[in-house]
PDB file of N, CA and C in Angstrom:
ATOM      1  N   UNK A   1      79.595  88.580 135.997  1.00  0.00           N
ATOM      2  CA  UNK A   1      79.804  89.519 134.906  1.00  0.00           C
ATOM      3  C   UNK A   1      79.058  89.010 133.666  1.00  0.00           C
ATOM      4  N   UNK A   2      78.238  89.915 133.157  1.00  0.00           N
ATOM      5  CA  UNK A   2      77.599  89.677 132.073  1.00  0.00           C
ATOM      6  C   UNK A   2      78.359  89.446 130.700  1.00  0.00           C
ATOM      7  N   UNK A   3      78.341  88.761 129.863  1.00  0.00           N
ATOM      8  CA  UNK A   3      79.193  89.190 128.626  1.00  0.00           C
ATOM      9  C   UNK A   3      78.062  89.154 127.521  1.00  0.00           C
ATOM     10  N   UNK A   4      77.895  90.725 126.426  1.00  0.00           N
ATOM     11  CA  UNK A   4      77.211  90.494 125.323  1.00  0.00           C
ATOM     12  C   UNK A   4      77.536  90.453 124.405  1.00  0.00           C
ATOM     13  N   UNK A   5      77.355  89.855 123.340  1.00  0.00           N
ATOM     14  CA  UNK A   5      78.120  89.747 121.565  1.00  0.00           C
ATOM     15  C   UNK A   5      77.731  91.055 121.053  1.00  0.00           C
ATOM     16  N   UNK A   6      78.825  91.500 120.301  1.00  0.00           N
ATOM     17  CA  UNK A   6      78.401  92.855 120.066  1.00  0.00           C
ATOM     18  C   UNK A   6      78.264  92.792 118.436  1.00  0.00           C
ATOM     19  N   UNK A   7      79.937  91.737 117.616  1.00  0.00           N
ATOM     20  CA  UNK A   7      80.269  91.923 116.674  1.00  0.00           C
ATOM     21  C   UNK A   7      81.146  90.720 116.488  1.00  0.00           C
ATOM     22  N   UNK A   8      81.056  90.266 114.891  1.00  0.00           N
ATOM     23  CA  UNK A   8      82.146  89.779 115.140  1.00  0.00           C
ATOM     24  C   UNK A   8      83.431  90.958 114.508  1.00  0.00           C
ATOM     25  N   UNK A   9      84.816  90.007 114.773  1.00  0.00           N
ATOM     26  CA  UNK A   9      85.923  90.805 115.035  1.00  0.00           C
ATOM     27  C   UNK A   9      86.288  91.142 112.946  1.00  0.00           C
ATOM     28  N   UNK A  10      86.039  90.254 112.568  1.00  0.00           N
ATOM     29  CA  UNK A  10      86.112  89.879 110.920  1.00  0.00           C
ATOM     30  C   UNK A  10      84.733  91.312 110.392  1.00  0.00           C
ATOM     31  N   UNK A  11      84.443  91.968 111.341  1.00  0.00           N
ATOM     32  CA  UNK A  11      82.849  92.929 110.800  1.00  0.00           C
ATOM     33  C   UNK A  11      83.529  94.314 110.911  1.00  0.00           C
ATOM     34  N   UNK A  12      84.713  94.440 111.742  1.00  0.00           N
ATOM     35  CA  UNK A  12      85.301  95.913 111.852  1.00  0.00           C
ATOM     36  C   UNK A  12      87.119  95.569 111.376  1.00  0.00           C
ATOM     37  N   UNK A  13      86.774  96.334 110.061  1.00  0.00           N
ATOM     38  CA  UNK A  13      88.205  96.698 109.803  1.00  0.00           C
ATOM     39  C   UNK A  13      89.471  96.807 110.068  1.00  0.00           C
ATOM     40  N   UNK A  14      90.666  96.083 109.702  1.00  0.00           N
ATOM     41  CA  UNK A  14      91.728  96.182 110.324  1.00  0.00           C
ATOM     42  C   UNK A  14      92.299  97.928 110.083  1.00  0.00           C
ATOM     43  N   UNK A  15      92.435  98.401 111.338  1.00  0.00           N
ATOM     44  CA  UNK A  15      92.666  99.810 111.197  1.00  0.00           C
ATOM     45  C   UNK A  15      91.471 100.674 111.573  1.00  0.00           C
ATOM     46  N   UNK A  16      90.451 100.244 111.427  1.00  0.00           N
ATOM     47  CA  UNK A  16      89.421 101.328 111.324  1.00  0.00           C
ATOM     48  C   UNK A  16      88.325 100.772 112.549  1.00  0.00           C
ATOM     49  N   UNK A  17      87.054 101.241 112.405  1.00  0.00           N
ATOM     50  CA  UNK A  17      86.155 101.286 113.260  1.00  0.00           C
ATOM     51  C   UNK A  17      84.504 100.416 112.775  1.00  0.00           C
ATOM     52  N   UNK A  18      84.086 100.465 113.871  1.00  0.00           N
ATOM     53  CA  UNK A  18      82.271 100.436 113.232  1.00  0.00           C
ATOM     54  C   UNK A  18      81.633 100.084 114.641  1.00  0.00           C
ATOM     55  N   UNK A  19      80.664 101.183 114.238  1.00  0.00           N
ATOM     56  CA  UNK A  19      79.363 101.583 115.119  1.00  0.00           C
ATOM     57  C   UNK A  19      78.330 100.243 115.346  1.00  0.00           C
ATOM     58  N   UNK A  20      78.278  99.721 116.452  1.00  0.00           N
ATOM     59  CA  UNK A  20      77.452  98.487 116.946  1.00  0.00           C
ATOM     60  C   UNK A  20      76.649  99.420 117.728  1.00  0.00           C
ATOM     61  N   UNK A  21      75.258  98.768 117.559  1.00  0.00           N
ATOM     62  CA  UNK A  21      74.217  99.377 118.371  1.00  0.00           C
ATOM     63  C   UNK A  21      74.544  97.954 119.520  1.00  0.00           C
ATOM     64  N   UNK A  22      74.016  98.234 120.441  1.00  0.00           N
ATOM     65  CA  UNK A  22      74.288  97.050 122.112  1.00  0.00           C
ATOM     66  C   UNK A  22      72.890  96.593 122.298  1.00  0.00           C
ATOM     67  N   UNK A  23      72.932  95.108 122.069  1.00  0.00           N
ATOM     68  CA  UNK A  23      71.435  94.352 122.127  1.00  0.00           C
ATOM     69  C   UNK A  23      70.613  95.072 123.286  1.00  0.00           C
ATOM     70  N   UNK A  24      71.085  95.196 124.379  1.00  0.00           N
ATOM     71  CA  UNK A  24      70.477  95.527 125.857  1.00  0.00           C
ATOM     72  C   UNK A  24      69.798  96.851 125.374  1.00  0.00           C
ATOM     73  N   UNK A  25      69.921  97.801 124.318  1.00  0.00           N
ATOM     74  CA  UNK A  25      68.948  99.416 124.270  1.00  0.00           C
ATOM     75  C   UNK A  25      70.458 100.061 124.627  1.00  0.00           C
ATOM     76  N   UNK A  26      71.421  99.677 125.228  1.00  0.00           N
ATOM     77  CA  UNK A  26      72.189 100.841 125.458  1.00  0.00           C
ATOM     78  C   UNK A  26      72.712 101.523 124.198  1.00  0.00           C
ATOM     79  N   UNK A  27      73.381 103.080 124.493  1.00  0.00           N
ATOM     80  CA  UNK A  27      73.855 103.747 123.395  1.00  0.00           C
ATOM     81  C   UNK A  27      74.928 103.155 122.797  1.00  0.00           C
ATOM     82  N   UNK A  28      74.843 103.245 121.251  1.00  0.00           N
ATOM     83  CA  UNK A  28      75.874 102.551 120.703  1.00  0.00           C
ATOM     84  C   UNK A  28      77.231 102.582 120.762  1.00  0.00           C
ATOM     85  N   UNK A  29      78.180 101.768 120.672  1.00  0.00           N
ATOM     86  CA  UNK A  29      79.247 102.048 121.360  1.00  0.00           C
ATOM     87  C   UNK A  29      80.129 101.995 119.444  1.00  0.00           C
ATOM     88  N   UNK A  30      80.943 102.466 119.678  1.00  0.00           N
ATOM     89  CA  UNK A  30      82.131 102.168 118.527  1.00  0.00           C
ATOM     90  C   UNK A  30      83.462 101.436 118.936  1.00  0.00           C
ATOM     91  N   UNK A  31      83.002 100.024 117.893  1.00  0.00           N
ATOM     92  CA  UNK A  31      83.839  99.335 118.351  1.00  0.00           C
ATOM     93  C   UNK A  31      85.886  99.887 117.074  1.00  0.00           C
ATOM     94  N   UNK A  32      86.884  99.705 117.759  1.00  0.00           N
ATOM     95  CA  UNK A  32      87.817  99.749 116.657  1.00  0.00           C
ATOM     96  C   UNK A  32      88.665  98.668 117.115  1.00  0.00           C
ATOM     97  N   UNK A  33      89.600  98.294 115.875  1.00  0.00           N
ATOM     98  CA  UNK A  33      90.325  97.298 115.535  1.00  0.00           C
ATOM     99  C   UNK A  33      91.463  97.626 114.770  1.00  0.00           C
ATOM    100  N   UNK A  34      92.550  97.134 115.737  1.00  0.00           N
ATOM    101  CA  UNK A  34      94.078  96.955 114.955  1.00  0.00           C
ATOM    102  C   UNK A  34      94.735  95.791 115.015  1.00  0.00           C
ATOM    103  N   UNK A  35      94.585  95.018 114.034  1.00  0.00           N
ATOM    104  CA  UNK A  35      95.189  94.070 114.308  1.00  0.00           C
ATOM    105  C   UNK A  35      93.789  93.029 115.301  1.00  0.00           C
ATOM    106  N   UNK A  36      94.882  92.206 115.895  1.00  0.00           N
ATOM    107  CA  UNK A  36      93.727  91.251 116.792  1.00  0.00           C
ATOM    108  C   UNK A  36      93.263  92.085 118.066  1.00  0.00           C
ATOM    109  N   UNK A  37      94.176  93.520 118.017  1.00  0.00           N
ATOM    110  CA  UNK A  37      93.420  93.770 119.120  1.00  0.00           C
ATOM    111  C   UNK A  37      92.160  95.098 119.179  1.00  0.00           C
ATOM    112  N   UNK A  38      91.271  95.230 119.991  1.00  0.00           N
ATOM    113  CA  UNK A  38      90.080  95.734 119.934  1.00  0.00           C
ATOM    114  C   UNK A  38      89.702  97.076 121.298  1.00  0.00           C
ATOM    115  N   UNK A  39      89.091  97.796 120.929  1.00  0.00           N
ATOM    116  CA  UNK A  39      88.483  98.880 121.772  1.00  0.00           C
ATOM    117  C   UNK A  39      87.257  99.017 121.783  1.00  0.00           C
ATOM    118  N   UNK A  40      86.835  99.651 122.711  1.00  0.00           N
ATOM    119  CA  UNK A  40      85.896 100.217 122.446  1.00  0.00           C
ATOM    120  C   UNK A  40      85.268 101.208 122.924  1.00  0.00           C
ATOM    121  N   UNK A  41      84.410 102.449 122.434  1.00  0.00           N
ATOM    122  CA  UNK A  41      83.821 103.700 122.902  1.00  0.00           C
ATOM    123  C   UNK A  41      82.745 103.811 122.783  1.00  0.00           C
ATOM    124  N   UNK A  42      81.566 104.517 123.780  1.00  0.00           N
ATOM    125  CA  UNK A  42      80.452 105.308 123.903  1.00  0.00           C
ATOM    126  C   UNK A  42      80.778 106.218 122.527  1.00  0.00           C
ATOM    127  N   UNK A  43      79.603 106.072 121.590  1.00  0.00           N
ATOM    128  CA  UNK A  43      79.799 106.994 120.375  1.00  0.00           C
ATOM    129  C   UNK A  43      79.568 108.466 120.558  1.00  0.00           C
ATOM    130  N   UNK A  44      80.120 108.728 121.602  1.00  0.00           N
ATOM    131  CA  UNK A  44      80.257 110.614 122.061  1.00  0.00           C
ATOM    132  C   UNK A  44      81.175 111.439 121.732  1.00  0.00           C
ATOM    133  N   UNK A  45      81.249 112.122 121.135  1.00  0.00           N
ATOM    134  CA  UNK A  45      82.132 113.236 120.886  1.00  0.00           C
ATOM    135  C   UNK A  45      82.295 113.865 122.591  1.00  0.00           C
ATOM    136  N   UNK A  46      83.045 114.133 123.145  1.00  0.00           N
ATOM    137  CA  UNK A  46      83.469 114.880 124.559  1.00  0.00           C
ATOM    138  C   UNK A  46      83.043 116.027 124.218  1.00  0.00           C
ATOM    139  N   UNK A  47      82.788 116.968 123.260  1.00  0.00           N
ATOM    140  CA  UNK A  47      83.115 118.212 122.575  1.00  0.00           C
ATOM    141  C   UNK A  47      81.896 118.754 123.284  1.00  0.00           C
ATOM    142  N   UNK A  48      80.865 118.227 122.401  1.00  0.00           N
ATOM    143  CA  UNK A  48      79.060 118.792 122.435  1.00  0.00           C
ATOM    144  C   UNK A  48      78.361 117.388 122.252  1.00  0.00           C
ATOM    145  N   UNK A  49      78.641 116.102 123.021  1.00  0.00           N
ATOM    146  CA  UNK A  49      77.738 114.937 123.170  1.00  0.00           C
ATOM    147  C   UNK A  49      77.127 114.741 121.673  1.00  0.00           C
ATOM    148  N   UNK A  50      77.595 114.694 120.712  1.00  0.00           N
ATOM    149  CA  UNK A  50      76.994 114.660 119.369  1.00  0.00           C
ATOM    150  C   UNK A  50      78.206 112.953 119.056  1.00  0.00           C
ATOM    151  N   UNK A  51      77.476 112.345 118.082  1.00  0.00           N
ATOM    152  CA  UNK A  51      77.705 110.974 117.654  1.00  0.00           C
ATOM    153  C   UNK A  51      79.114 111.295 117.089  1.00  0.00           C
ATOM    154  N   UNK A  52      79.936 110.462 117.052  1.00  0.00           N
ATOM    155  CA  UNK A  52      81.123 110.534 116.211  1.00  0.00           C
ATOM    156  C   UNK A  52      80.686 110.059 114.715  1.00  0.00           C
ATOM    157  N   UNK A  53      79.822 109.803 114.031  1.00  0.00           N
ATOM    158  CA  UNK A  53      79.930 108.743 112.942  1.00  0.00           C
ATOM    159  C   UNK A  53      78.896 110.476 112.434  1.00  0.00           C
ATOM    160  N   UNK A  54      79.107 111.027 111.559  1.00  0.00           N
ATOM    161  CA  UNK A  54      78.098 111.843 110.660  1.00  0.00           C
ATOM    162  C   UNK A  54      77.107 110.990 109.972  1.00  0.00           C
ATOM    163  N   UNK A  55      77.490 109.825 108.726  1.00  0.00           N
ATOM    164  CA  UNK A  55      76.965 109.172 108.108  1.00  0.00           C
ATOM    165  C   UNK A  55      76.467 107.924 109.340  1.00  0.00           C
ATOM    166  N   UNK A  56      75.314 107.235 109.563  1.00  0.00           N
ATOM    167  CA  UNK A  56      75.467 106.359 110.616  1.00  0.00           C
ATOM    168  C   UNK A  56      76.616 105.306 110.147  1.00  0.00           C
ATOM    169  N   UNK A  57      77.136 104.735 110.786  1.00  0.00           N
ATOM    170  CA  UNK A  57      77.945 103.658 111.361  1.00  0.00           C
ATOM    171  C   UNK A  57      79.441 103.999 110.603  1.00  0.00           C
ATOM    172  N   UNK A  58      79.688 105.128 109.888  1.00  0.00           N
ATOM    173  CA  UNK A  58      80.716 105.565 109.356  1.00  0.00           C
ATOM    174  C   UNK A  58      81.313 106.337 109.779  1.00  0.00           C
ATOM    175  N   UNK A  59      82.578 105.604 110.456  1.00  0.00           N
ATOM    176  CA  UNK A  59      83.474 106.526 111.676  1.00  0.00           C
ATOM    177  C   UNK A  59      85.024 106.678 110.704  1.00  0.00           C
ATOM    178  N   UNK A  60      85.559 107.787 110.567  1.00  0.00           N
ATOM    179  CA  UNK A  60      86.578 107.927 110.000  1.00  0.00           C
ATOM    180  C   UNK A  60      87.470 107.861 110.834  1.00  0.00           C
ATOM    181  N   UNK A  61      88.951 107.249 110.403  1.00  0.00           N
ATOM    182  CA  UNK A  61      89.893 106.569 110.924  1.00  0.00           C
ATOM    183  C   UNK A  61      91.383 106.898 109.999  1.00  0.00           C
ATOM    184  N   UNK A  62      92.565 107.547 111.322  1.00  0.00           N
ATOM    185  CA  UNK A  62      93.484 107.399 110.082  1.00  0.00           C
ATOM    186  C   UNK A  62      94.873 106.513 110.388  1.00  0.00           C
ATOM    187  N   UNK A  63      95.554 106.002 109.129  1.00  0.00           N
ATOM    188  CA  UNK A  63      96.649 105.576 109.860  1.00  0.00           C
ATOM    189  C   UNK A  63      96.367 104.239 110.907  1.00  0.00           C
ATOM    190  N   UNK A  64      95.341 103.895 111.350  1.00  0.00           N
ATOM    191  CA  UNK A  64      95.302 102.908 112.092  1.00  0.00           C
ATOM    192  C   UNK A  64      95.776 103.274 113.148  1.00  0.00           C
ATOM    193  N   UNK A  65      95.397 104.527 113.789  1.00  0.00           N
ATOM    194  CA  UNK A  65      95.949 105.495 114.729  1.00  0.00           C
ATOM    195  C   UNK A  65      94.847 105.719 115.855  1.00  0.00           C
ATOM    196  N   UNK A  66      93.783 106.480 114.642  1.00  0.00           N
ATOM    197  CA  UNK A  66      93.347 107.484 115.506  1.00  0.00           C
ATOM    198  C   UNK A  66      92.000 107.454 114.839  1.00  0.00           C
ATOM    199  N   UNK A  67      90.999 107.887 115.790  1.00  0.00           N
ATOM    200  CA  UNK A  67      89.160 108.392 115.191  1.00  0.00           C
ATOM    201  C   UNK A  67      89.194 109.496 115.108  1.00  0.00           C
ATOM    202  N   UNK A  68      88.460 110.125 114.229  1.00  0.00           N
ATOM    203  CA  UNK A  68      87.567 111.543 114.323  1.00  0.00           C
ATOM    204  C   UNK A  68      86.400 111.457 114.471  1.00  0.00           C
ATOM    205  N   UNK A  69      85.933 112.547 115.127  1.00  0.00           N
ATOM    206  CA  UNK A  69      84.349 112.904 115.063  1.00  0.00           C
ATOM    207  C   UNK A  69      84.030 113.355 113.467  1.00  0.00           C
ATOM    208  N   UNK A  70      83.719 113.377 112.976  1.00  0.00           N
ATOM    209  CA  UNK A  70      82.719 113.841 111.777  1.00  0.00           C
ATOM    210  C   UNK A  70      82.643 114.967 112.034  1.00  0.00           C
ATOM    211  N   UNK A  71      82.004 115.862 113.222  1.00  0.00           N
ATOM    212  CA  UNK A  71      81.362 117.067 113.405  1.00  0.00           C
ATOM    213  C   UNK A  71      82.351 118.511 113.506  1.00  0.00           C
ATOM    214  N   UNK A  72      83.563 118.109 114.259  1.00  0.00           N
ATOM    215  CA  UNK A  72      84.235 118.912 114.892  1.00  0.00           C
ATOM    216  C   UNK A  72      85.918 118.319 114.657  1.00  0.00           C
ATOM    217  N   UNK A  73      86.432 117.813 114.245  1.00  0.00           N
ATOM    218  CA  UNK A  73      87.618 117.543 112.996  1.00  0.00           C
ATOM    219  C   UNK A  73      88.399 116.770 114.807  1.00  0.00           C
ATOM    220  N   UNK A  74      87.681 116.640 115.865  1.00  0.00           N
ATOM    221  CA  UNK A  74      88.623 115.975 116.864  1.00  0.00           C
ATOM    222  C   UNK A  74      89.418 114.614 116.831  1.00  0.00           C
ATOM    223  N   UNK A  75      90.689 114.243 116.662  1.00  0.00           N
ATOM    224  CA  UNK A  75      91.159 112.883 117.006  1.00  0.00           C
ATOM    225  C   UNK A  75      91.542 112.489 118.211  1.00  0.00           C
ATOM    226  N   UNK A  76      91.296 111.186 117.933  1.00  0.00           N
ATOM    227  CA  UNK A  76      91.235 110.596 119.355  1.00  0.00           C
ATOM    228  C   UNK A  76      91.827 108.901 119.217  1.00  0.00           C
ATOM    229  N   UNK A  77      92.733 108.730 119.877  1.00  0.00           N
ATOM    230  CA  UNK A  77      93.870 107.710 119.998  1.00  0.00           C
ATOM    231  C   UNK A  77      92.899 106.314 120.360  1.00  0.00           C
ATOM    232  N   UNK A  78      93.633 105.131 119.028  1.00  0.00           N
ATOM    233  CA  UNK A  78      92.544 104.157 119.032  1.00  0.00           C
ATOM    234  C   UNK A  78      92.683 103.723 120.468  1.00  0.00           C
ATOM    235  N   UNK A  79      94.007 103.555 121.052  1.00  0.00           N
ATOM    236  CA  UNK A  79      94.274 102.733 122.535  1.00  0.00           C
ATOM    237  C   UNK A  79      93.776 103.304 123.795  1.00  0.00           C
ATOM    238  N   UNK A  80      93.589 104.578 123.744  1.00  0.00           N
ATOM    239  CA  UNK A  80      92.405 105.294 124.683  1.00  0.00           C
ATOM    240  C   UNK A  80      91.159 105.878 125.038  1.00  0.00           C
ATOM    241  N   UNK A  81      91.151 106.257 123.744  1.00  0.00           N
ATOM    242  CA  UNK A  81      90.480 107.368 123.064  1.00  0.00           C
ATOM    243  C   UNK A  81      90.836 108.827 124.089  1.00  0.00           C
ATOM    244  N   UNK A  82      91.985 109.218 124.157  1.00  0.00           N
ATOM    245  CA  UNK A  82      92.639 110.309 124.447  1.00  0.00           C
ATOM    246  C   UNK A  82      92.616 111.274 123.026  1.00  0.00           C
ATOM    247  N   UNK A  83      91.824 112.243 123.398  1.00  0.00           N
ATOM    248  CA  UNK A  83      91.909 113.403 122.071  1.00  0.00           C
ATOM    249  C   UNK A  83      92.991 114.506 122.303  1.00  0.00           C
ATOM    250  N   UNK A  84      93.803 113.912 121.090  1.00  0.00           N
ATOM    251  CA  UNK A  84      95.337 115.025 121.262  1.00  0.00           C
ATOM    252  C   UNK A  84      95.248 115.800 119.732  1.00  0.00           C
ATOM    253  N   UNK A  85      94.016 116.154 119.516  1.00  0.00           N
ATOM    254  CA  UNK A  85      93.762 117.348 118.820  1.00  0.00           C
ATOM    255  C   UNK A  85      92.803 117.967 118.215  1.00  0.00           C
ATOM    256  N   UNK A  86      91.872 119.106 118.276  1.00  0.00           N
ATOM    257  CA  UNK A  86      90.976 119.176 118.109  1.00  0.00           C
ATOM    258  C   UNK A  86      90.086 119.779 119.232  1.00  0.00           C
ATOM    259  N   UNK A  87      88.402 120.682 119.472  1.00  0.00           N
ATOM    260  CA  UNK A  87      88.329 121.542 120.316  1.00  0.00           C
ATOM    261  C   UNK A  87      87.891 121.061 121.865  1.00  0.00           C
ATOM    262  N   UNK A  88      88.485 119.660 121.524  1.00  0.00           N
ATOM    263  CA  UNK A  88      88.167 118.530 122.902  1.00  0.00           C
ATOM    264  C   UNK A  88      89.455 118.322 123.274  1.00  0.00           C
ATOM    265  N   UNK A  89      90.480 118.989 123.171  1.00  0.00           N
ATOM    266  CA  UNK A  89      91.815 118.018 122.804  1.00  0.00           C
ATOM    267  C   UNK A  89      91.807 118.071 124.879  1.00  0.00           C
ATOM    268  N   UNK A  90      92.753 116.730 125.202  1.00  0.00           N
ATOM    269  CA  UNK A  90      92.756 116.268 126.655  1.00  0.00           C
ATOM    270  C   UNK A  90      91.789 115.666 127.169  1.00  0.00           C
ATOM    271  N   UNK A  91      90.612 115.840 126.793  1.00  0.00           N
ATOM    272  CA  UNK A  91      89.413 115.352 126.942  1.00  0.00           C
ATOM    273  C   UNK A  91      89.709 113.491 126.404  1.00  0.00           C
ATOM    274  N   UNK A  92      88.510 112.987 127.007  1.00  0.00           N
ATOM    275  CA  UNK A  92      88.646 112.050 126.490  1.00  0.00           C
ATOM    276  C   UNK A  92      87.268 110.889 126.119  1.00  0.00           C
ATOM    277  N   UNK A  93      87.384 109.609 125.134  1.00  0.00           N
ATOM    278  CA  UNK A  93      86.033 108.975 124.816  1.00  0.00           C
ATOM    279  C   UNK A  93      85.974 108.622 126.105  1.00  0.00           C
ATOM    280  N   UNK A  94      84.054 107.863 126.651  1.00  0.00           N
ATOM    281  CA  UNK A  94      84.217 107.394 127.384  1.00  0.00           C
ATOM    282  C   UNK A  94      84.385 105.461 126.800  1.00  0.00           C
ATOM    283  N   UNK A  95      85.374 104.760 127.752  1.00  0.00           N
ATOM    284  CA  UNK A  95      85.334 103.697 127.380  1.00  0.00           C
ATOM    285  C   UNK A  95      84.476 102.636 128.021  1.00  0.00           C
ATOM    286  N   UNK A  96      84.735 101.845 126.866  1.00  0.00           N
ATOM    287  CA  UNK A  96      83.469 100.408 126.740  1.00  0.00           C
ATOM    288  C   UNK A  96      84.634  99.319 127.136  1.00  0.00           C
ATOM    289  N   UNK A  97      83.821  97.873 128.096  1.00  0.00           N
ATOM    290  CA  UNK A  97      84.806  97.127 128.081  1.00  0.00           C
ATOM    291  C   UNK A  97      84.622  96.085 127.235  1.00  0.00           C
ATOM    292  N   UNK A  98      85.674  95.950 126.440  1.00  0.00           N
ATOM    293  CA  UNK A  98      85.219  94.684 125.468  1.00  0.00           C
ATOM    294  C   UNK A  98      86.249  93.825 125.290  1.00  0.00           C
ATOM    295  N   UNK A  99      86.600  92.887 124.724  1.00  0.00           N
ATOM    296  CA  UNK A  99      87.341  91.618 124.377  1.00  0.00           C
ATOM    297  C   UNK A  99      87.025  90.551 123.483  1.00  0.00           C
ATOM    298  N   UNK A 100      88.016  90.014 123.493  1.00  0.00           N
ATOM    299  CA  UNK A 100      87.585  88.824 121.632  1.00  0.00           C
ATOM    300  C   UNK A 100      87.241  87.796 122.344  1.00  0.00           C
ATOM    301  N   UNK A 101      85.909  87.139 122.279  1.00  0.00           N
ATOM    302  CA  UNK A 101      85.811  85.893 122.813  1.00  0.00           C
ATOM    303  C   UNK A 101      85.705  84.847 122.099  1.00  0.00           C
ATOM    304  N   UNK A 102      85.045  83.905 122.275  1.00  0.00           N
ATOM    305  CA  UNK A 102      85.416  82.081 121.531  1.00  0.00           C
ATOM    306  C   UNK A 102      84.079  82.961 120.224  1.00  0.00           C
ATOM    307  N   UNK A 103      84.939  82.107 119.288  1.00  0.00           N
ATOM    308  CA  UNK A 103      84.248  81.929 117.872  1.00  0.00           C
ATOM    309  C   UNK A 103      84.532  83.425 117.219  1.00  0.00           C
ATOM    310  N   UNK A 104      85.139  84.104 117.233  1.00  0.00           N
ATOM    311  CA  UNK A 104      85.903  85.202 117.340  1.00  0.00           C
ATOM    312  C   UNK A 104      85.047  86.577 117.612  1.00  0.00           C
ATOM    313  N   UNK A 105      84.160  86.398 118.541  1.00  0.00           N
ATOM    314  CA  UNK A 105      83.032  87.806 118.542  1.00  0.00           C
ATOM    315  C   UNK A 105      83.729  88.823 119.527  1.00  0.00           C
ATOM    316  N   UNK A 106      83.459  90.091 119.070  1.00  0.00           N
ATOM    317  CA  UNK A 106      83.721  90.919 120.173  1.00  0.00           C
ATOM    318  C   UNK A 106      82.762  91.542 121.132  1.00  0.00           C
ATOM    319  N   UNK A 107      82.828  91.022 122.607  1.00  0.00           N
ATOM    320  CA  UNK A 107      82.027  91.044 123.132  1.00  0.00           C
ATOM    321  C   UNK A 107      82.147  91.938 124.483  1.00  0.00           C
ATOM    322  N   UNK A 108      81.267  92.275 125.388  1.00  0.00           N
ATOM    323  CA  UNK A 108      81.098  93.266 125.994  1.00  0.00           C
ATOM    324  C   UNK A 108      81.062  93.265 127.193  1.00  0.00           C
ATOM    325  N   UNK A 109      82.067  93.412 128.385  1.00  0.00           N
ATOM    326  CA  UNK A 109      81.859  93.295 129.445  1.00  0.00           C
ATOM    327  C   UNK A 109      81.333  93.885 130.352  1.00  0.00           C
ATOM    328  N   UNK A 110      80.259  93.017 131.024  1.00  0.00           N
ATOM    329  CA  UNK A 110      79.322  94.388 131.696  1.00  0.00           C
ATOM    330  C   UNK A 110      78.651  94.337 133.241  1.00  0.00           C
TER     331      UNK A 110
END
């Protein structure tokens, strides 16, 4: 299993999110953070394949809950990315595998 550094964990907000591009060329994933623990998503809206972040790397977040897309007002649950509202709602992100590794980076299992 490959592991790549994506971020460190101190670079994405407690509560909120941020858009890492993936050294390898792949599409950027959005990493989020609550607390020590971490997710992560393919930056796709389910809706119409459009980026979640409008502004680049600025993903809105509420409550330490939940993401929206920018485009289409969808939320989507930080622990799944299950969208329970919005014109994707049931739909869901696709997920990234990631984890906190030594020196505190969040990194990418692949």
């Amino acid at each position: 299993m490959n592991r790549t550094p994506l971020c460190l964990l101190a670079d994405v907000p407690d509560g909120g999110a941020r858009v890492v591009d993936v050294p390898d060329g792949s599409a950027p994933v959005v990493v989020v953070r609550r607390g020590e623990r971490v997710w992560a998503y393919a930056n796709r809206c389910p809706h119409f394949s459009v980026p979640l972040d409008f502004e680049p790397g600025d993903v809105l977040c509420y409550r330490a809950q939940v993401l929206m897309c920018a485009h289409h007002s969808a939320l989507f649950r930080f622990e799944d990315g299950h969208c329970i509202e919005g014109p994707c709602a049931g739909a869901s992100l696709d997920a990234v595998r990631v984890e906190i590794g030594d020196g505190g980076w969040v990194v990418l299992d692949h």
